[in-house]
Protein backbone atom coordinates (compact mmCIF):
# COMPACT_ATOMS: atom_id res chain seq x y z
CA UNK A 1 0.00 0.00 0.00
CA UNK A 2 2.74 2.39 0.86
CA UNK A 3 6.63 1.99 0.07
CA UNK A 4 7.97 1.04 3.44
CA UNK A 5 10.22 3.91 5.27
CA UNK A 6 12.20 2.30 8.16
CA UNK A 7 11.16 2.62 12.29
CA UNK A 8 12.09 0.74 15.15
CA UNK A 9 8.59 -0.76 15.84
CA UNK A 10 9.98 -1.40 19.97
CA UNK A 11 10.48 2.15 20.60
CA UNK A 12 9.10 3.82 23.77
CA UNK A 13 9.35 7.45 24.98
CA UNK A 14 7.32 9.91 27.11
CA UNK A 15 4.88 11.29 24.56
CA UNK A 16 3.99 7.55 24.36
CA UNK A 17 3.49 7.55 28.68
CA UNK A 18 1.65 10.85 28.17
CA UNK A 19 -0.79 9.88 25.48
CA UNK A 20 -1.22 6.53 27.13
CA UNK A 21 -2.81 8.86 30.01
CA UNK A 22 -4.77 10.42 28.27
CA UNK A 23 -6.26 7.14 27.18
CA UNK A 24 -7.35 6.27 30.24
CA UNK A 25 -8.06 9.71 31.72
CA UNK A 26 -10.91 9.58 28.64
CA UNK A 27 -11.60 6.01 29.61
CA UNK A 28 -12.85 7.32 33.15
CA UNK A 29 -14.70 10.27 31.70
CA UNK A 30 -16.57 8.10 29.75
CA UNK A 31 -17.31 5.44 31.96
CA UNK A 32 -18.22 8.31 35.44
CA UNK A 33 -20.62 9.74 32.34
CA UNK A 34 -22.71 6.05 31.98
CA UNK A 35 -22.20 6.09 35.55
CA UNK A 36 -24.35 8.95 35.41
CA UNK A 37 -27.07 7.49 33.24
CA UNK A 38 -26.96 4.19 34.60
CA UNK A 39 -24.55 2.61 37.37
CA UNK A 40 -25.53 -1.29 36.66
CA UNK A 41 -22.78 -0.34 33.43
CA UNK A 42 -19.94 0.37 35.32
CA UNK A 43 -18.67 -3.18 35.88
CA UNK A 44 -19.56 -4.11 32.32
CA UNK A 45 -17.18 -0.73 30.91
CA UNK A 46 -14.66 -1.30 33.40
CA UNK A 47 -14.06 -5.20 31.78
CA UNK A 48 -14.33 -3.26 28.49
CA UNK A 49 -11.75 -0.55 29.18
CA UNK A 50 -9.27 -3.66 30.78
CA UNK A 51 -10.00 -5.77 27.95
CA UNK A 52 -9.56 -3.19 25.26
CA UNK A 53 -6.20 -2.05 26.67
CA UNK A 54 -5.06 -5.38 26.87
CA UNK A 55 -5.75 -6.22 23.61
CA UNK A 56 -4.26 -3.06 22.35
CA UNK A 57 -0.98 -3.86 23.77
CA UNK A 58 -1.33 -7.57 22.28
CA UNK A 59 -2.31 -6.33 18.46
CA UNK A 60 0.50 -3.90 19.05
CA UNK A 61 2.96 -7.11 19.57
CA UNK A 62 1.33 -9.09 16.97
CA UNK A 63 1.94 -6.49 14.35
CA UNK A 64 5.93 -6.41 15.45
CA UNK A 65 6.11 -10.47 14.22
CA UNK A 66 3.37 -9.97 11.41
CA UNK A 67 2.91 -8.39 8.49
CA UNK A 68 -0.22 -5.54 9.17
CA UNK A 69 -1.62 -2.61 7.78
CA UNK A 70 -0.77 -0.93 10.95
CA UNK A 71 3.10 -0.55 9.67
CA UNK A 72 2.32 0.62 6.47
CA UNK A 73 0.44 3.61 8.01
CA UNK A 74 3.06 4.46 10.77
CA UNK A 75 5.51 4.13 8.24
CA UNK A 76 4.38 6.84 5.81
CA UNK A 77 3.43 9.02 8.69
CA UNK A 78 6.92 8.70 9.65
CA UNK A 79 8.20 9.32 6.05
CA UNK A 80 6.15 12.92 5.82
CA UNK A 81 7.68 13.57 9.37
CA UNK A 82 11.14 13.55 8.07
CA UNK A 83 10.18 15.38 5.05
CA UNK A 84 9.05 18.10 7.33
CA UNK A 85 5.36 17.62 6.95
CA UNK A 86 3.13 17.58 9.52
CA UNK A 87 -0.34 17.61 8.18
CA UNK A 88 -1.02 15.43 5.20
CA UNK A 89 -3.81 16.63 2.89
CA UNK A 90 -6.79 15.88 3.90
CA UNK A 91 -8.53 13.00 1.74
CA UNK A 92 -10.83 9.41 1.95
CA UNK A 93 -9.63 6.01 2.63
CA UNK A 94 -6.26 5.70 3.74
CA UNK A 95 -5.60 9.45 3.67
CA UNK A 96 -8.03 10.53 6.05
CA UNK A 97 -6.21 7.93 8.53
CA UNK A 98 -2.60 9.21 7.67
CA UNK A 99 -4.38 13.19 8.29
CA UNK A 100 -5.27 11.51 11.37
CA UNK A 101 -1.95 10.00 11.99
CA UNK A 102 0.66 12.33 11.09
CA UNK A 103 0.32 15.15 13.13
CA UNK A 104 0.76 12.99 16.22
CA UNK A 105 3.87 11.44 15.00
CA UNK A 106 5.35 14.57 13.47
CA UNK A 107 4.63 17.02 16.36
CA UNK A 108 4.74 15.12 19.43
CA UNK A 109 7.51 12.16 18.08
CA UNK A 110 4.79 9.56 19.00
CA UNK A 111 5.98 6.04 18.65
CA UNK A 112 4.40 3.46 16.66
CA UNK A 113 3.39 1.46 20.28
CA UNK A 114 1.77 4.60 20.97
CA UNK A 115 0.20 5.28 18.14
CA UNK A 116 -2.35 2.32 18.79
CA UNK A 117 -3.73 4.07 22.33
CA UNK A 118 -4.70 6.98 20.36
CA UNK A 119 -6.52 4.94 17.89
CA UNK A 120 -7.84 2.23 20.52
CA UNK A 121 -9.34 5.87 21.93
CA UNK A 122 -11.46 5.53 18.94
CA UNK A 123 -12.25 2.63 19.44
CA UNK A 124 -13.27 2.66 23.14
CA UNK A 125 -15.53 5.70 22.15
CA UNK A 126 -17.23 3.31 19.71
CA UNK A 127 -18.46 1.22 22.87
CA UNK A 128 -19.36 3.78 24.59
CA UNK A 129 -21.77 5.14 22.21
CA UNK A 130 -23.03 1.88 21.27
CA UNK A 131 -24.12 1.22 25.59
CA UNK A 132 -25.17 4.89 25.42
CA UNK A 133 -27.78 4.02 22.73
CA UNK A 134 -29.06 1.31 24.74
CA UNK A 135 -29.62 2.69 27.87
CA UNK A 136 -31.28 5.99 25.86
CA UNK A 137 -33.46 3.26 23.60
CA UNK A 138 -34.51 1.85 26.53
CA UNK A 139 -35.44 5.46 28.29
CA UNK A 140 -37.49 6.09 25.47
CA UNK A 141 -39.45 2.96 25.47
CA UNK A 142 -39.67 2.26 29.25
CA UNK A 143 -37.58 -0.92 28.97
CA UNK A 144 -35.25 -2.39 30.96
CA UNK A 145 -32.34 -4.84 30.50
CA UNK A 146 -29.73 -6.91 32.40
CA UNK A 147 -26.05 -6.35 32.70
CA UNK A 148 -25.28 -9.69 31.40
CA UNK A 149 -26.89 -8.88 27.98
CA UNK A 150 -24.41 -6.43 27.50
CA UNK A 151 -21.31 -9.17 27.81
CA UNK A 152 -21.42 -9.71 24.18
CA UNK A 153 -19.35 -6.56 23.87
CA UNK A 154 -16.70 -8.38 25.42
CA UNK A 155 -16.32 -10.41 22.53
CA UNK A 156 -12.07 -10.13 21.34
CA UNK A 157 -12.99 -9.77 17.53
CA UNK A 158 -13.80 -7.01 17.51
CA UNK A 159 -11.43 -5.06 20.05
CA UNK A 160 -8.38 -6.69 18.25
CA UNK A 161 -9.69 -4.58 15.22
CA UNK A 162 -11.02 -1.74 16.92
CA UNK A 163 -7.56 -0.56 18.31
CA UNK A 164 -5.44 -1.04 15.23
CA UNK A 165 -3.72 1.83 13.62
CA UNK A 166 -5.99 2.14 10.84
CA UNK A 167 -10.05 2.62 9.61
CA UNK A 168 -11.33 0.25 11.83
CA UNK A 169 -11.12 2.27 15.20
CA UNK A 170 -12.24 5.26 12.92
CA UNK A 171 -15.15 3.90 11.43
CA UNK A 172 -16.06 2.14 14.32
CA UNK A 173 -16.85 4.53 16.44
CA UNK A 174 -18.10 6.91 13.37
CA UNK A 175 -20.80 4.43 13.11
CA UNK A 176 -21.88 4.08 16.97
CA UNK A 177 -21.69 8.22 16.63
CA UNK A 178 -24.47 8.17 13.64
CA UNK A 179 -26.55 5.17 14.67
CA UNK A 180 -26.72 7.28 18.31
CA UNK A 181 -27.32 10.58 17.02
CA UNK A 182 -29.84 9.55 14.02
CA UNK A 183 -31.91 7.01 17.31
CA UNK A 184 -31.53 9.68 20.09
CA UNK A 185 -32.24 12.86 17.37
CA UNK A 186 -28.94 13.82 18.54
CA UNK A 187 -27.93 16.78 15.47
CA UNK A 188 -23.60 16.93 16.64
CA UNK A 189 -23.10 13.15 16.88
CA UNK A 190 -24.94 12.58 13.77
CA UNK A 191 -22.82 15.30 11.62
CA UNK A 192 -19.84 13.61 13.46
CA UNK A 193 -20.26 10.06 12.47
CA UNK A 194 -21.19 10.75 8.99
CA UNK A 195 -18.31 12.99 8.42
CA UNK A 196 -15.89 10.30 10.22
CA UNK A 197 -17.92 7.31 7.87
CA UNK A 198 -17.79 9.15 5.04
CA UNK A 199 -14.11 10.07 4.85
CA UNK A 200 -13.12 6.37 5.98
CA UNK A 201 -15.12 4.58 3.69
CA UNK A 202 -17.62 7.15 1.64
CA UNK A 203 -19.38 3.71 0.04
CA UNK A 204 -20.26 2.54 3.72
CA UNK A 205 -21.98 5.94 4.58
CA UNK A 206 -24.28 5.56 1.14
CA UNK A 207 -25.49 2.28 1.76
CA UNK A 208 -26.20 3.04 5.78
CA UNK A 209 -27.97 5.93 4.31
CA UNK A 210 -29.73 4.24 1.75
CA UNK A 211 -30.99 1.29 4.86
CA UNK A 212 -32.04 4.33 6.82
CA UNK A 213 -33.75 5.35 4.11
CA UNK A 214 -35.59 2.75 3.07
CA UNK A 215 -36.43 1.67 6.41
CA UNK A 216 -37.36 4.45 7.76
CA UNK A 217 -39.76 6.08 5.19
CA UNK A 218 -41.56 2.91 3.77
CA UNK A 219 -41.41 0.18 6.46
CA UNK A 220 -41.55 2.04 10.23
CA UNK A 221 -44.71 2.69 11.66
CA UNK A 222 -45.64 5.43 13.44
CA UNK A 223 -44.84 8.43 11.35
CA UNK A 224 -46.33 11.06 9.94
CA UNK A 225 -46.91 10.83 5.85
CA UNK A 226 -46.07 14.23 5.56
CA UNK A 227 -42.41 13.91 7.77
CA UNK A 228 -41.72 10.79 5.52
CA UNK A 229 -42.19 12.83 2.12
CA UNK A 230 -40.02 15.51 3.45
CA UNK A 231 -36.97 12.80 4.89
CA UNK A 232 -37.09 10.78 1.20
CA UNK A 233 -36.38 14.51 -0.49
CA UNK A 234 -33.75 15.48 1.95
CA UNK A 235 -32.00 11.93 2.03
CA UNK A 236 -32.38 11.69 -1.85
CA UNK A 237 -30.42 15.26 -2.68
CA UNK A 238 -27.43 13.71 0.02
CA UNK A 239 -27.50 10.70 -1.87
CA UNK A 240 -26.86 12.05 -4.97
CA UNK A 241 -23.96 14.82 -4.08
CA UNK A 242 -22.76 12.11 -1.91
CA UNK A 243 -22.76 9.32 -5.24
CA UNK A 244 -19.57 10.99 -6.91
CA UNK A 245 -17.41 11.07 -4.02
CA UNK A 246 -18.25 7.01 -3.32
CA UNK A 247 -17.24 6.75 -7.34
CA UNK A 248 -13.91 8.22 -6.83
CA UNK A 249 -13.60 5.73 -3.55
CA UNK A 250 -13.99 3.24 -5.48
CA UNK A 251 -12.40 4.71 -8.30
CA UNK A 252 -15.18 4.04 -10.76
CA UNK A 253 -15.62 6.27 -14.12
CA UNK A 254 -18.83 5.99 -14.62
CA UNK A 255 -21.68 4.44 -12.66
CA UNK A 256 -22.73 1.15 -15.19
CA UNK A 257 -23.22 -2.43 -14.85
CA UNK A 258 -20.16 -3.49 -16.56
CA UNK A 259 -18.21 -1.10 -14.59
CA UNK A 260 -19.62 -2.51 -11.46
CA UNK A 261 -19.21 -6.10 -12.49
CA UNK A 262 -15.01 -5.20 -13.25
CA UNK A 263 -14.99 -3.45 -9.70
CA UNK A 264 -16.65 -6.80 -7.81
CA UNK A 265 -14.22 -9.24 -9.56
CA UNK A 266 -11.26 -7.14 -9.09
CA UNK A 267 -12.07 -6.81 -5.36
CA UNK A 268 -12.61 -10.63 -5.22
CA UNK A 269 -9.07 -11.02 -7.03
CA UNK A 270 -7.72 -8.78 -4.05
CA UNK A 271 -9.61 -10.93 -1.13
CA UNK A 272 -7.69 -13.94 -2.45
CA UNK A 273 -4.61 -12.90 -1.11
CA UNK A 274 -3.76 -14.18 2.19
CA UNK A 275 -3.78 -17.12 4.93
CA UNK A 276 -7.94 -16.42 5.45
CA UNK A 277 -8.68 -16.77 1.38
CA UNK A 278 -11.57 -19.19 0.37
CA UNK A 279 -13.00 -19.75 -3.15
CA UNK A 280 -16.63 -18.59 -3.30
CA UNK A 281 -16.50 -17.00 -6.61
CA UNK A 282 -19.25 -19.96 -7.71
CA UNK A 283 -21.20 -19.27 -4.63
CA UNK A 284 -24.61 -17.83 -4.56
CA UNK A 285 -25.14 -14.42 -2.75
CA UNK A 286 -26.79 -16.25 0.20
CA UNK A 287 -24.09 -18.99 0.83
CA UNK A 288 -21.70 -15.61 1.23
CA UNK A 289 -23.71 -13.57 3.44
CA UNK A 290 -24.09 -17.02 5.82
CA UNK A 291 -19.89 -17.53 5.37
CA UNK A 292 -19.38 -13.10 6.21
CA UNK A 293 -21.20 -13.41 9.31
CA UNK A 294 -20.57 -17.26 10.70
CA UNK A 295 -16.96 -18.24 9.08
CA UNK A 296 -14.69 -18.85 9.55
CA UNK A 297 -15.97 -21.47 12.00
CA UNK A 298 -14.12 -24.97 13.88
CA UNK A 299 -13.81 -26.32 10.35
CA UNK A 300 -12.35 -23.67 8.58
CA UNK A 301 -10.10 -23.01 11.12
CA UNK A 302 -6.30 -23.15 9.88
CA UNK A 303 -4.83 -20.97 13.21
CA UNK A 304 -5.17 -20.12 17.10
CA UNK A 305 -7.13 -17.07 15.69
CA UNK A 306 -9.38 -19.25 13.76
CA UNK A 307 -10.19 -21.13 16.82
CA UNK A 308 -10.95 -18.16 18.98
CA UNK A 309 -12.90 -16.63 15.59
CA UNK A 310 -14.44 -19.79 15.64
CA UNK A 311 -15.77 -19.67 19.42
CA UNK A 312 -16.79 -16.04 18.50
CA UNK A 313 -18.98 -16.70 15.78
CA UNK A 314 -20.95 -18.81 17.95
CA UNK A 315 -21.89 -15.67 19.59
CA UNK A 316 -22.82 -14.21 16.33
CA UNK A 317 -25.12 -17.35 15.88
CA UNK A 318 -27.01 -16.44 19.12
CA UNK A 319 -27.43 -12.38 18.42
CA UNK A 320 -28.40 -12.92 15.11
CA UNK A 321 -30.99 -16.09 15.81
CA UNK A 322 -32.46 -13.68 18.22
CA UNK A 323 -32.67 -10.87 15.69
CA UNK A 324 -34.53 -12.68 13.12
CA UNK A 325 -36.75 -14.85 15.19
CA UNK A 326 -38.05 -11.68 16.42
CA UNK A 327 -38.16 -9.72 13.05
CA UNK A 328 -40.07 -12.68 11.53
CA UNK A 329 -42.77 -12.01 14.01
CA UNK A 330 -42.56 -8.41 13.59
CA UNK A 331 -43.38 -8.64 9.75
CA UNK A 332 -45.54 -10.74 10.36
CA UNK A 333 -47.52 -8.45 12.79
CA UNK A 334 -46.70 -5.86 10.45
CA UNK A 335 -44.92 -3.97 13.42
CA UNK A 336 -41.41 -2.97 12.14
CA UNK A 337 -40.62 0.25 14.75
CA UNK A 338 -39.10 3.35 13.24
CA UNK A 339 -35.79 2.37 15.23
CA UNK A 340 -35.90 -1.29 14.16
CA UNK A 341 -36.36 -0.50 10.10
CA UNK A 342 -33.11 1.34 9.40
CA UNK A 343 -31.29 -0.81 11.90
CA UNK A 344 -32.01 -3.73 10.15
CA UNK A 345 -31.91 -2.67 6.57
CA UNK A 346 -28.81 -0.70 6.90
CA UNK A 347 -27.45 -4.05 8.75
CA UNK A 348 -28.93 -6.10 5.47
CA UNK A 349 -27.66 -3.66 2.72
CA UNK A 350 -24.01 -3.85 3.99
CA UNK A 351 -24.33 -7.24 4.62
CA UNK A 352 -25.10 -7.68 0.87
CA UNK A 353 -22.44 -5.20 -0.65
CA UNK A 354 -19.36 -6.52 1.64
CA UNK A 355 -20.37 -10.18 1.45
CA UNK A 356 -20.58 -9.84 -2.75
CA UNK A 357 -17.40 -9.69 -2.99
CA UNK A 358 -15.68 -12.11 -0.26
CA UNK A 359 -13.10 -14.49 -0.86
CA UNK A 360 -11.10 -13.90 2.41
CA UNK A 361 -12.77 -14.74 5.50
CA UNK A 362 -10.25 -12.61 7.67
CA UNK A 363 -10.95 -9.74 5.91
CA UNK A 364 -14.71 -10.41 6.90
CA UNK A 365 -13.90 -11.11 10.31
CA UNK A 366 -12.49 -7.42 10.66
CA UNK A 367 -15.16 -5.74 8.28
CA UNK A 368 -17.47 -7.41 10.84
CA UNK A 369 -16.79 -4.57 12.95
CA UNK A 370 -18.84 -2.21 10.77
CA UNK A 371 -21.75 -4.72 10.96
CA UNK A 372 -21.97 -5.64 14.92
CA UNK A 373 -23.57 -2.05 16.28
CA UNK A 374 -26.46 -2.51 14.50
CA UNK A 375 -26.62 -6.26 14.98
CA UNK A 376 -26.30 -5.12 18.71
CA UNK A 377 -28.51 -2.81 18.98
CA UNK A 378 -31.20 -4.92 16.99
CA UNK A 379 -31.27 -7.73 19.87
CA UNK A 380 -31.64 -5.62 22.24
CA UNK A 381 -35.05 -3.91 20.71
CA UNK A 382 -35.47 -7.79 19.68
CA UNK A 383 -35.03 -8.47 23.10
CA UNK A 384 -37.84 -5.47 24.19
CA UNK A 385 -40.45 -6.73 21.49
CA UNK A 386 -40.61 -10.21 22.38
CA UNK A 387 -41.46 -9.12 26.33
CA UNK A 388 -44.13 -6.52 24.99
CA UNK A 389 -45.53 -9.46 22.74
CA UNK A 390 -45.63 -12.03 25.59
CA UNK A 391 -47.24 -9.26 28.16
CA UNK A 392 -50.30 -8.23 25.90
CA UNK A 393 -53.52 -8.51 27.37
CA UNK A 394 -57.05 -8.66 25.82
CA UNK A 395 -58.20 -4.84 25.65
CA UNK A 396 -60.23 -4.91 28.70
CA UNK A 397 -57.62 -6.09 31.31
CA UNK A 398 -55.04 -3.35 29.85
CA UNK A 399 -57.19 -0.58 30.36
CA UNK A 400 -58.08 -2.03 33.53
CA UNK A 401 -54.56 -2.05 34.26
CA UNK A 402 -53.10 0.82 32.68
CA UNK A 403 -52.44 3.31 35.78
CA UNK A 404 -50.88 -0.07 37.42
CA UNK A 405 -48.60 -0.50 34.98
CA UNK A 406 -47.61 2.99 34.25
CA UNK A 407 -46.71 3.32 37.63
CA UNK A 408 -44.51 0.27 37.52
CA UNK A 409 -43.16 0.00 33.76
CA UNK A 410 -40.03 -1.33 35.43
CA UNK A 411 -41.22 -4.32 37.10
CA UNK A 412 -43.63 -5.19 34.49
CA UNK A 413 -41.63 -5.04 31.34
């Protein structure tokens, strides 16, 4: 990706101890602020913050023996530091990480061990958002959950990619910053994590728009005719000023099937490379989306990390069994909620697009990080529905019962 400028990769000095401490000086802002909003979520951040710290230190090692994208960035952030530069110009994809990146490395000396706190800082802010969403989901619809459900964001998968030097971390918590301001009407966060998506991966912002989108104007309930006519005009003029940067990204001419077919195959030439490539060019679309989320699983397993991926995936299997068992009912009642519909068909239109072109099941297993907030957040209003369903009464008992149960929503939900 970049030509390789020379660093010592074991290097340690005191920006590194300072910006370490910052780390976790924003670890305990973060975690006295869900404090504030809900003290059952302290011990579940404080295994987060542990675990995420831990793991940045070990993806830090494992980059020193292995080759990683990681060095490739640190090593042309060096390069422009020696050239005298300290900003590089400002730009999408890997440029927009290196804009992040330089500055750091240039101005303060930062070392490449270092360099992964302040991106595991991204990171960390991802979770936050994400258990900030829940607890303000749950606010809103007088529901209430149990620390252990939240667990599943101990899962290692996704911290090991979450505090690399590179557009995971980024897009990561870009992601948890737009599903949280777009659920909790939140104006900043949303502007935030759509400029952060966009300049990481412009593609992954029109598609997540596109779910919203579609979700939200012709499948929630609940919402005026009038609001929906006036979101479809607004989203449509994004989406098209937003279509030519996303054809530069992907470095497409002109937007036609042929083009699109050259761009899918190319992209599946890429995925080959490596120790995680599979051959599922003959595959149908839904044998692919099954092997993005669920491989690479015991069989498929060629590695340590292919055993713990493995074990992690089983996890997967229960979120997303619990998703749609619950959205099958929810068609079915024709009850899709105006949070649930662009969760899910954002979740479903990425699924699609990244899946299309797999042949590399450890790039999925990283590009899974992009999927798993709105997986998450989906089984928890999964979670919700299924309790509401199971409480309902015939008419006469609930209004019977209303004042009861207003006064204890808690207990009863």
């Amino acid at each position: 990706m970049f030509e390789y400028f020379p660093f010592d990769k074991f290097s340690f000095n005191a920006p590194d101890l300072l910006f370490i401490f910052i780390y976790f000086f924003i670890s305990f802002i973060l975690l006295n602020s869900l404090k504030k909003a809900d003290k059952k979520i302290i011990p579940v951040f404080t295994c987060i913050i542990f675990l995420h710290s831990a793991i940045t230190i070990g993806y830090w090692y494992y980059t020193t023996i292995n080759p990683a994208d990681s060095i490739g960035y640190y090593s042309e952030a060096s390069k422009l530091g020696s050239e005298g530069g300290i900003f590089r110009q400002i730009g999408q994809g890997a440029d927009f990480i290196l804009f992040i990146l330089a500055p750091f490395v240039a101005i303060f000396n930062l070392s490449y061990f270092g360099s992964f706190f302040v991106f595991s800082t991204f990171g960390l802010g991802g979770y936050y958002y994400l258990i900030k969403t829940i607890i303000e989901l749950a606010a809103r619809q007088q529901a209430s959950y149990k620390t252990n459900q939240f667990y599943f964001l101990l899962l290692p998968g996704i911290h090991f990619w979450s505090c690399s030097v590179g557009k995971e971390p980024v897009i990561f918590l870009g992601i948890t910053m737009l599903l949280f301001g777009f659920l909790s009407k939140r104006a900043f966060h949303l502007i935030v994590g759509v400029i952060l998506v966009g300049f990481v991966r412009s593609h992954v912002l029109l598609i997540i728009s596109t779910g919203v989108v579609l979700g939200y104007v012709f499948l929630a309930k609940g919402i005026s005719k009038a609001y929906k006519v006036m979101v479809l005009l607004a989203s449509s003029m994004i989406l098209y000023l937003l279509l030519p940067f996303v054809m530069q990204r992907l470095g497409l001419d002109e937007l036609n099937t042929t083009n699109v077919e050259s761009y899918v195959s190319q992209h599946e030439g890429y995925n080959q490379r490596g120790g995680g490539a599979v051959d599922l060019s003959n595959s149908n679309i839904a044998f692919k989306m099954i092997s993005y989320l669920y491989r690479p699983f015991f069989i498929d397993a060629r590695s340590v990390f292919g055993i713990i991926t493995s074990f992690e995936n089983i996890a997967w299997v229960v979120l997303t069994w619990q998703v749609f068992k619950q959205l099958r009912m929810k068609i079915l009642d024709n009850n899709l909620s105006e949070s649930y519909a662009p969760l899910f068909f954002s979740f479903l239109l990425l699924l699609i697009g990244s899946s299309s072109i797999l042949n590399n099941l450890g790039i999925a297993a990283r590009q899974k990080t992009m999927l798993f907030p709105m997986v998450f957040l989906m089984y928890f209003l999964s979670l919700w529905w299924g309790k509401t369903i199971k409480a309902q009464t015939p008419a006469k008992v609930r209004l019977a019962k209303y004042k009861h149960y207003e006064f204890n929503s808690r207990k009863n939900i």
